[in-house]
Protein backbone atom coordinates (compact mmCIF):
# COMPACT_ATOMS: atom_id res chain seq x y z
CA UNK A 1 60.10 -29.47 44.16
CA UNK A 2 58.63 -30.76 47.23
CA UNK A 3 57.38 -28.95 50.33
CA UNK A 4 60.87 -30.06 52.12
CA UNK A 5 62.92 -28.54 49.45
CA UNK A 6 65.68 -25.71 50.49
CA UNK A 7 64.81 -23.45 48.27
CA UNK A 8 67.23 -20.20 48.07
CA UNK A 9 65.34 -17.24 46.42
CA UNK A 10 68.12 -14.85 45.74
CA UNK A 11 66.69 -11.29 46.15
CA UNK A 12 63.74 -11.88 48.69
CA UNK A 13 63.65 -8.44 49.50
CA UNK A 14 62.35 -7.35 46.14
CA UNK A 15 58.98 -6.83 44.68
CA UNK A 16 59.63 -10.42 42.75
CA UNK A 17 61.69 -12.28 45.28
CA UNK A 18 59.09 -11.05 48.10
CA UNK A 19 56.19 -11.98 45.93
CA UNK A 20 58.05 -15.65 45.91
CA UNK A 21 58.38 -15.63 49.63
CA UNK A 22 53.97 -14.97 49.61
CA UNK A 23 53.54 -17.55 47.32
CA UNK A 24 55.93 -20.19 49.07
CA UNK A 25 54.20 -19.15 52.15
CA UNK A 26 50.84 -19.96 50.89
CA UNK A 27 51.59 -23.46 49.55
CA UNK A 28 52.83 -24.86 53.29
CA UNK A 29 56.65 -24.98 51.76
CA UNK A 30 59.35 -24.89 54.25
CA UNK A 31 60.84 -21.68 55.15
CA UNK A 32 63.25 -20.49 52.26
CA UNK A 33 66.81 -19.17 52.60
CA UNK A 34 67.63 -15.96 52.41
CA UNK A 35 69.98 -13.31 52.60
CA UNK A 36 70.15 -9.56 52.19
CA UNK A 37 72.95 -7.67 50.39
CA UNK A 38 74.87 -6.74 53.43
CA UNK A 39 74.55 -10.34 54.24
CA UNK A 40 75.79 -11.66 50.93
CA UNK A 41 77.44 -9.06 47.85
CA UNK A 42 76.34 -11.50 44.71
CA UNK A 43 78.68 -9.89 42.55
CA UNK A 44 81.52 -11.46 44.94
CA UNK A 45 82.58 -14.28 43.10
CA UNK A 46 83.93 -16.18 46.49
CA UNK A 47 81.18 -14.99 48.36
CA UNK A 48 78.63 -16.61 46.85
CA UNK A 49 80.02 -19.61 46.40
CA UNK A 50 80.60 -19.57 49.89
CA UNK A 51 77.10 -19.04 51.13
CA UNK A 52 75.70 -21.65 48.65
CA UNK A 53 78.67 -24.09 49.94
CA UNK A 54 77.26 -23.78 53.50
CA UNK A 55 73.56 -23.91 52.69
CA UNK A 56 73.34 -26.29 49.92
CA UNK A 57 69.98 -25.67 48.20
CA UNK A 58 68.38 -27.98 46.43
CA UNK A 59 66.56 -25.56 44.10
CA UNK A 60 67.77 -22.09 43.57
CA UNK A 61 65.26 -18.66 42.32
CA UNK A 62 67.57 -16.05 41.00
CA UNK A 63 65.30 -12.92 41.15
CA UNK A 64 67.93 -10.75 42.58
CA UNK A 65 68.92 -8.29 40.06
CA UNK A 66 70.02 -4.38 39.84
CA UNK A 67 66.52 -2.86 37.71
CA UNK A 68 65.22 0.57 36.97
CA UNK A 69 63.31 2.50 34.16
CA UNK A 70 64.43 4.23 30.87
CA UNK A 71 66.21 6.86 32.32
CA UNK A 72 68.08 4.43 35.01
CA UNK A 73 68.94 2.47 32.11
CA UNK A 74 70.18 4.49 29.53
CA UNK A 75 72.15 6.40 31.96
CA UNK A 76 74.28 3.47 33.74
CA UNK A 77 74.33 0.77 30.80
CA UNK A 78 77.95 -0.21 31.97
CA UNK A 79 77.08 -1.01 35.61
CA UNK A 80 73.40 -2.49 34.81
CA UNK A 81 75.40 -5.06 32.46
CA UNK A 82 78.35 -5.57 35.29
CA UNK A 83 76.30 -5.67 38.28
CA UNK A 84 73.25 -8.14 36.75
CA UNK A 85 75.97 -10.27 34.69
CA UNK A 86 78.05 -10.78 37.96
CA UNK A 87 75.11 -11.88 39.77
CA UNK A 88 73.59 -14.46 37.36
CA UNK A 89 77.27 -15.81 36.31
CA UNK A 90 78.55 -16.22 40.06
CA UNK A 91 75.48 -17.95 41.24
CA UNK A 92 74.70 -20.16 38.35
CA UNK A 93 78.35 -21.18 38.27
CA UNK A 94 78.51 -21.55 41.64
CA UNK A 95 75.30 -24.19 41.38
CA UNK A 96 77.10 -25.84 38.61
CA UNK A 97 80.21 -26.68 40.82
CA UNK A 98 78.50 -27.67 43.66
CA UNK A 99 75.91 -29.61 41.39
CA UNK A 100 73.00 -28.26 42.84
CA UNK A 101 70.21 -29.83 40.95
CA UNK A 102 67.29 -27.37 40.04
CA UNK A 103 68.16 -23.49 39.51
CA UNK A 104 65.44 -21.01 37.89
CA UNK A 105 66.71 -17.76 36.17
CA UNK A 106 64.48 -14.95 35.98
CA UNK A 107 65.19 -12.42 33.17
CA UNK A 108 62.96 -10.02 31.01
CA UNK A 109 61.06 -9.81 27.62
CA UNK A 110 63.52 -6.76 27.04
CA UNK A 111 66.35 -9.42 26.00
CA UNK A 112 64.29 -9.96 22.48
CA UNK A 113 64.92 -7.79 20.02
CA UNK A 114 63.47 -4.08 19.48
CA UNK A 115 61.49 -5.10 16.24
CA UNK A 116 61.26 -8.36 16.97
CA UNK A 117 57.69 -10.21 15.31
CA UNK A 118 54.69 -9.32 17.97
CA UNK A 119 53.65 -11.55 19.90
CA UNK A 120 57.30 -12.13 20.69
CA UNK A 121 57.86 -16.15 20.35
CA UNK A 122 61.53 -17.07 22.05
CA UNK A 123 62.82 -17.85 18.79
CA UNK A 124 62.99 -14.11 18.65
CA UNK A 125 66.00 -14.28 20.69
CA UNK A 126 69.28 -12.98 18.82
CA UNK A 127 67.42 -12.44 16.10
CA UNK A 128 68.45 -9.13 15.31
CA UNK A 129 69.06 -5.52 17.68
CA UNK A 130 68.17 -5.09 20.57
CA UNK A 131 66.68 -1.68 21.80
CA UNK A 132 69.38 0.76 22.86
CA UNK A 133 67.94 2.21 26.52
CA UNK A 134 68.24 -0.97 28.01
CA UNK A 135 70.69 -2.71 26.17
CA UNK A 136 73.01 -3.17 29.05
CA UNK A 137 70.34 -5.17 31.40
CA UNK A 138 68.93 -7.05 28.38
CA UNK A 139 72.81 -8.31 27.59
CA UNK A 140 73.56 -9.41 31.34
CA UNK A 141 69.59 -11.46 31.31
CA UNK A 142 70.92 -13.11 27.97
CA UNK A 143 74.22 -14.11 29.32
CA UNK A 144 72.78 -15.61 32.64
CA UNK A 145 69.80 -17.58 29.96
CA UNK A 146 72.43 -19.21 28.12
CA UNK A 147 74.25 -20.06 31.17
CA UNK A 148 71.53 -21.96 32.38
CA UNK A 149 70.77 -23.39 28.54
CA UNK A 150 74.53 -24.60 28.11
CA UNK A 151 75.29 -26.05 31.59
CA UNK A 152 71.65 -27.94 31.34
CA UNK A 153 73.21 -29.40 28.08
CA UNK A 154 76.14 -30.56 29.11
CA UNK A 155 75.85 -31.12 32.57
CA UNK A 156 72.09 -32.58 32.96
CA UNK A 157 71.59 -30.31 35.84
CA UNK A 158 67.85 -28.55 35.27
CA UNK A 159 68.89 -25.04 34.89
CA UNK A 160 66.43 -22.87 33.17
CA UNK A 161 64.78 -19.64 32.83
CA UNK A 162 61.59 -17.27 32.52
CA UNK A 163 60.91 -14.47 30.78
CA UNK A 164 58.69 -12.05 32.90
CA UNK A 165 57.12 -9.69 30.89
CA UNK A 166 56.14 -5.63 32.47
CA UNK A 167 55.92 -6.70 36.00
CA UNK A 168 53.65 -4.38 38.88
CA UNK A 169 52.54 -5.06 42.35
CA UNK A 170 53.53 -4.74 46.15
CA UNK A 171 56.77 -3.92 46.84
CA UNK A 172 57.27 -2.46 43.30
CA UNK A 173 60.11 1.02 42.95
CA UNK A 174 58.16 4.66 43.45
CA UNK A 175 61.48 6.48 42.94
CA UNK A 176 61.17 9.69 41.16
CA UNK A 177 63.36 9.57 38.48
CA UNK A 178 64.43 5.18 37.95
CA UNK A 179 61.12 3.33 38.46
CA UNK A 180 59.48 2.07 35.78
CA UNK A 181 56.55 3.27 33.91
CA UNK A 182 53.98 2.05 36.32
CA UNK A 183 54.79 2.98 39.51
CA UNK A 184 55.82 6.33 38.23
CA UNK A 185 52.60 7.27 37.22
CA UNK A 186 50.98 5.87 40.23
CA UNK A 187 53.34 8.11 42.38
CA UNK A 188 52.46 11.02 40.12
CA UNK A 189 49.05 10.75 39.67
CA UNK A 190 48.44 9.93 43.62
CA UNK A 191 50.40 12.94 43.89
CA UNK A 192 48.52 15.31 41.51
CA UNK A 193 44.99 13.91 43.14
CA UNK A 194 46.67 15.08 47.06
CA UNK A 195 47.70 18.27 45.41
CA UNK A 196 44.63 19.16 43.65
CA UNK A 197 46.75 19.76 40.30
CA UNK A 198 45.13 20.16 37.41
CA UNK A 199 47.89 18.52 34.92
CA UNK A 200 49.68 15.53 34.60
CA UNK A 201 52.53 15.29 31.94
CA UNK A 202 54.26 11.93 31.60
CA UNK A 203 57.23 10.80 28.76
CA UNK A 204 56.54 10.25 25.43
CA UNK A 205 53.86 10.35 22.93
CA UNK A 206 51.54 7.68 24.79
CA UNK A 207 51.16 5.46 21.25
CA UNK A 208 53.47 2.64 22.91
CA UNK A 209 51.95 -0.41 23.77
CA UNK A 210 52.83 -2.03 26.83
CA UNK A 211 51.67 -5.54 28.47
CA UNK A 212 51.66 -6.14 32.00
CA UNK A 213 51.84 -8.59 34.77
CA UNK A 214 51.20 -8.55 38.36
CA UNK A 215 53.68 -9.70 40.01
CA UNK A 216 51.30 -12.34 42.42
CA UNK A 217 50.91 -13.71 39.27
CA UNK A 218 54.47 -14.16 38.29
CA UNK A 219 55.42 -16.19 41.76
CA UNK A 220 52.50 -18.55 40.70
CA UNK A 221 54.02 -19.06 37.32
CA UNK A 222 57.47 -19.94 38.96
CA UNK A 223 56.30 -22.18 41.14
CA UNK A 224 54.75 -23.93 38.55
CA UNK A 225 57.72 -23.91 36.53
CA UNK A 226 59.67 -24.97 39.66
CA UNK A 227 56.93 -28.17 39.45
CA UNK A 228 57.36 -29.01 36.43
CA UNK A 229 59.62 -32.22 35.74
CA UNK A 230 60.99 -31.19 32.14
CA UNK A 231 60.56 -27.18 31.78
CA UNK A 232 61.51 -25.64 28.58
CA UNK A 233 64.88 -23.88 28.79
CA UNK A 234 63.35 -20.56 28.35
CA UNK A 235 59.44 -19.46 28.09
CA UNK A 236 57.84 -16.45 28.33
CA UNK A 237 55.44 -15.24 31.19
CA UNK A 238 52.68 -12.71 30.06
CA UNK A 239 49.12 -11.81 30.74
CA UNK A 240 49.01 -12.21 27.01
CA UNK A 241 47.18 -8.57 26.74
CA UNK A 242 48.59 -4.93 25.85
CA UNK A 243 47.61 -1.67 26.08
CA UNK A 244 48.38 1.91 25.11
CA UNK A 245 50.51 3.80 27.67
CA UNK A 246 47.59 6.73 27.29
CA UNK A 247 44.58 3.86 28.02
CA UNK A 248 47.42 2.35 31.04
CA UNK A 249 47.42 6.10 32.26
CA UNK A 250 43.54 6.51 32.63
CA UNK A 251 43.46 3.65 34.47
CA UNK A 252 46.03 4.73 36.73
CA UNK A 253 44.04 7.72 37.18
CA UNK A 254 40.75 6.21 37.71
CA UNK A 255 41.96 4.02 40.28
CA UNK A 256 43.92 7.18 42.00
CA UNK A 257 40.73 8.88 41.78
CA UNK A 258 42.89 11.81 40.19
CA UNK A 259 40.55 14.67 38.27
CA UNK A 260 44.24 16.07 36.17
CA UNK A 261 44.60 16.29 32.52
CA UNK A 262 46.60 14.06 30.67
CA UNK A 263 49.79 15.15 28.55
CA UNK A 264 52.67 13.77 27.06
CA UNK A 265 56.26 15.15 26.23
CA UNK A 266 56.93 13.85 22.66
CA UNK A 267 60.26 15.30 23.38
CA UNK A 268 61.18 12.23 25.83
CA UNK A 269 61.47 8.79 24.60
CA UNK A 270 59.14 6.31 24.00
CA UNK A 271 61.35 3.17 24.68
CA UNK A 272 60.56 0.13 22.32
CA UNK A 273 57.12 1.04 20.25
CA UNK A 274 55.41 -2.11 21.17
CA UNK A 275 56.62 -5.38 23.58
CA UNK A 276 54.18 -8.28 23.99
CA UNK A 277 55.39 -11.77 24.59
CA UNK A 278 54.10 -14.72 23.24
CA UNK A 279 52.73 -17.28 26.05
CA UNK A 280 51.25 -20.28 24.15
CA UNK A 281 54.24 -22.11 25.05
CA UNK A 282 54.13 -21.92 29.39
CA UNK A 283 49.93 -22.10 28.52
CA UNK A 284 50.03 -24.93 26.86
CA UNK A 285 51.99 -26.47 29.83
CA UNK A 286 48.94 -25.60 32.21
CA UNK A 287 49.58 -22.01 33.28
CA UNK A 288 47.67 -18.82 33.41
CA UNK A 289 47.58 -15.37 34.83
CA UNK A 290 44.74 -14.50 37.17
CA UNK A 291 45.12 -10.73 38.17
CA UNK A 292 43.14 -8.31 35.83
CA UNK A 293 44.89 -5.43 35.14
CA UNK A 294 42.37 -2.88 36.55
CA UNK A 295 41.93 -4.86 39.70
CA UNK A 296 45.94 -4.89 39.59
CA UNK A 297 46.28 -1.56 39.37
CA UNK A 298 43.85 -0.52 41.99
CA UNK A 299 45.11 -2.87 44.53
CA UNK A 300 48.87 -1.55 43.81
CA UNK A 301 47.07 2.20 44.14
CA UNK A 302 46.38 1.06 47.76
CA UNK A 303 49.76 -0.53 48.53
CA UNK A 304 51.94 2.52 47.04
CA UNK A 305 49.13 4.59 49.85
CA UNK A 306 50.48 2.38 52.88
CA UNK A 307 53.95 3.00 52.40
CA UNK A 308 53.37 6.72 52.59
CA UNK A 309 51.87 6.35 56.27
C-alpha cells in the first residue's frame, strides 16, 4: 500500500472505519473513498458491485458492519447474520470479479468458540460452539474470513482478515439498550455522577473477564497489516491484557468522577465467562498496541461529554 493507493474503507462513518479515516489522515495517504448507506445499501448485491466497478480500488477495508451488545444480539440473531453476511459476501465477491488486488476483512474475537483455550490462538476457530448471544454476528464474520481465505487460495488475490478484539474509543454506540459493555457504563455512570445517584446496577455478576482495545490502536494495526507484503490469512488484534468487568467498572467510574455504588444483576447474563485473544502471531510481525486502558477510558469519558453539548 502506497500513499497513492485508492483505498475504499467501507463503513467510514463508524467508530472503526472513522478511526481508519484518522489514521490514513495522519500518514499523508491520499484521500480515501467513501460512501454512506444512503449512498451505497451493501447488502445490494448489484449495488455494490456497481460502485466498486466505477471506483476501482486498489485496496479495500471492510469495517462496515451492523454491531450491537448482548441484548441487540440475542434479540435479532436472524438479521445480524443476514445483514453482516450480505455485506462481507457482496463486497468480497465483488473484489474477486473485478480482481481488485488487496482487500482486508475486519471481523471479531466472538467468531472463536465460547470455551475455546485462553489466550485464544486462531486455531481455535471451528473448534467447537460458539456462544449463543451472538451467534448470528459471529457466523456472518466467519463466512466473510473464509471468503477471503478461499478466494486468496485459489485466486492469488491478497484477501485477508483481522480479528479485533473488545474495541472502545471516539465515535463508539451510547445507545441505551444495544451498545456494548463499555460505552454503556460510560453513559450510565456519567449519568449517575450528573444526577447525584447514589447506585449504579449494571448486568451480570461482574466475574467476566473482558480485554479491550482502543480503537486508535486498531487503525494502526490495519495499516500495518495493509503494509505488510505476505499477511497471515487471519490474526488476532489485542492489547493482550484482561480485566474483570467489576475492576473495568471502577475505572469507568474513576474516570467519570462518579461517587455511586456498584451492583450487579446476577439475574442478566454474563455473555462468554472469559474472551482474550492470543496476539503473538501479528507481534511477532512487528505490531503493538499503544493506548493504556485507563488513559483509554478517560479520553473516551471526554469524547462521550462532547457529544452531549
Amino acid at each position: 500500500m502506497k500513499s497513492t493507493s485508492k483505498i475504499y474503507v467501507a463503513g467510514h462513518n463508524g467508530m472503526v472505519g472513522s478511526a481508519v479515516l484518522r489514521a490514513l489522515k495522519a500518514r499523508g495517504f491520499s484521500e480515501p473513498i467513501t460512501a454512506s448507506h444512503r449512498e451505497l445499501d451493501l447488502t445490494s448485491q448489484k449495488a455494490t458491485r456497481l460502485f466498486l466497478e466505477k471506483h476501482t480500488p486498489d485496496t479495500i477495508v471492510i469495517a462496515a458492519a451492523r454491531v450491537g451488545g448482548i441484548h441487540a444480539n440475542r434479540s435479532a440473531r436472524g438479521d445480524f447474520l443476514y445483514q453482516n453476511m450480505m455485506i462481507a459476501a457482496n463486497i468480497i465477491q465483488a473484489a474477486r470479479e473485478l480482481r481488485l488486488p488487496r482487500l482486508l476483512f475486519l471481523g471479531s474475537t466472538c467468531i472463536y468458540p465460547r470455551l475455546a483455550p485462553q489466550p485464544i490462538p486462531e486455531s481455535a476457530l471451528l473448534t467447537s460452539e460458539l456462544e449463543p448471544t451472538n451467534e448470528g454476528y459471529a457466523l456472518a464474520k466467519i463466512a466473510g474470513l473464509k471468503l477471503c481465505q478461499y478466494y486468496r487460495a485459489e485466486d492469488g488475490l491478497c484477501y485477508h482478515s483481522a480479528m479485533p478484539t473488545n474495541l472502545y474509543g471516539p465515535g463508539d454506540n451510547y445507545h441505551p439498550v444495544n451498545s456494548h459493555v463499555l460505552p454503556a457504563m460510560i453513559r450510565k455512570f456519567e449519568q449517575a455522577r450528573v444526577n447525584n445517584s447514589p447506585e449504579v446496577t449494571l448486568w451480570g455478576t461482574g466475574t467476566p473477564l473482558r480485554e479491550f482495545l482502543h480503537v486508535d490502536d486498531l487503525a494502526q494495526a490495519i495499516l500495518f497489516l495493509l503494509e505488510t507484503e505476505d499477511p497471515p490469512d487471519l490474526v488476532n488484534v489485542g492489547s493482550g491484557e484482561e480485566h474483570s468487568i467489576r475492576e473495568i467498572a471502577e475505572m469507568v467510574k474513576t474516570a467519570t468522577g462518579c461517587k455511586a455504588r456498584i451492583t450487579f444483576d446476577s439475574s442478566m447474563p454474563d455473555g462468554t465467562p472469559r474472551k482474550l485473544c492470543d496476539t503473538t502471531l501479528i507481534r511477532s510481525l512487528g505490531w503493538q498496541p499503544s493506548i493504556a486502558l485507563p488513559d483509554g477510558i478517560a479520553a473516551t469519558v471526554i469524547d462521550y461529554r462532547a457529544t452531549l453539548s
